[in-house]
Protein backbone atom coordinates (compact mmCIF):
# COMPACT_ATOMS: atom_id res chain seq x y z
CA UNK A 1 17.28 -54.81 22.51
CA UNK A 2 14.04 -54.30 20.31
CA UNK A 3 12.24 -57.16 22.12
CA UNK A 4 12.96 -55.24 25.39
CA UNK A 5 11.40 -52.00 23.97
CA UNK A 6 8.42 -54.39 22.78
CA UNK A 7 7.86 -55.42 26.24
CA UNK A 8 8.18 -52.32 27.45
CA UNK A 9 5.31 -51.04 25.60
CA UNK A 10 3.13 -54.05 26.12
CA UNK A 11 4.01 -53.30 29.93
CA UNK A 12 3.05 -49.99 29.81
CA UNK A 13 -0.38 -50.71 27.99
CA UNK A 14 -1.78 -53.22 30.55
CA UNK A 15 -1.36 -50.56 33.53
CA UNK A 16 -4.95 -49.25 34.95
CA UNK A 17 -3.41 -45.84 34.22
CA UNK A 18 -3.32 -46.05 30.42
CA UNK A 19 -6.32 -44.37 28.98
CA UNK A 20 -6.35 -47.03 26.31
CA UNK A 21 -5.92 -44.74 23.23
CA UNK A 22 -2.36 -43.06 23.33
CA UNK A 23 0.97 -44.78 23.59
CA UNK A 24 3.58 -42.84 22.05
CA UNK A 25 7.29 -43.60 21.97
CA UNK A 26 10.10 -41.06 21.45
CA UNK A 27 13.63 -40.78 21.03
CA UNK A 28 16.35 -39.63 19.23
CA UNK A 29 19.61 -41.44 17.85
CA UNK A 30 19.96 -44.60 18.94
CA UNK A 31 16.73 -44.48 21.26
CA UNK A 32 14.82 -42.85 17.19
CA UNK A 33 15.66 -46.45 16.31
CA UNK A 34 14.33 -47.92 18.77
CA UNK A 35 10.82 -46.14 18.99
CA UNK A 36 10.82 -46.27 15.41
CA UNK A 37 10.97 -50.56 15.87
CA UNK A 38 8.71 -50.55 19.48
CA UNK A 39 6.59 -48.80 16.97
CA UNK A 40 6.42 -51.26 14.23
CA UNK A 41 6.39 -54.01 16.75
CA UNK A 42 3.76 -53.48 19.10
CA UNK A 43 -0.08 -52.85 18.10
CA UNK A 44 -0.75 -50.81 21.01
CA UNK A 45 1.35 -47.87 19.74
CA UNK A 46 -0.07 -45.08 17.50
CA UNK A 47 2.57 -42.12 17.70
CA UNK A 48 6.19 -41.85 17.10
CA UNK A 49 9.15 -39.50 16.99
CA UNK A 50 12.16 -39.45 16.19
CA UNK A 51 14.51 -36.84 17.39
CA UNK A 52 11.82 -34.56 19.25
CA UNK A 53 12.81 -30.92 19.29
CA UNK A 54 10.30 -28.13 20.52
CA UNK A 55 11.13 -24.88 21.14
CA UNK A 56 13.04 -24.95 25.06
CA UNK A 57 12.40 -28.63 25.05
CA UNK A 58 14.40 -31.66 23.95
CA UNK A 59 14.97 -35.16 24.28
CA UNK A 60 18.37 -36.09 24.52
């Protein structure tokens, strides 16, 4: 499951799109565990959250 989100990210970081500077993985429970390990994993990350809740805004 953690390699997955690893890949994921690496995916995500070789796309023209990506500016190159931000990759930032969030989520809450189950999915807090795994950005907190995609995190520690892969190089190309430099945020995290866990459990992200702003004011009439939430990630389930």
């Amino acid at each position: 499951m953690f390699l997955l989100c690893y890949q994921a990210a690496r995916y995500l970081a070789s796309l023209e799109a990506w500016d190159g500077k931000r990759l930032v993985v969030c989520g809450s429970s189950q999915g807090g565990a795994k950005a907190l390990a995609t995190a520690y994993l892969s190089e190309k990350v430099n945020a995290v959250c866990d459990g992200l809740e702003l004011k009439g805004f939430s990630i389930p």
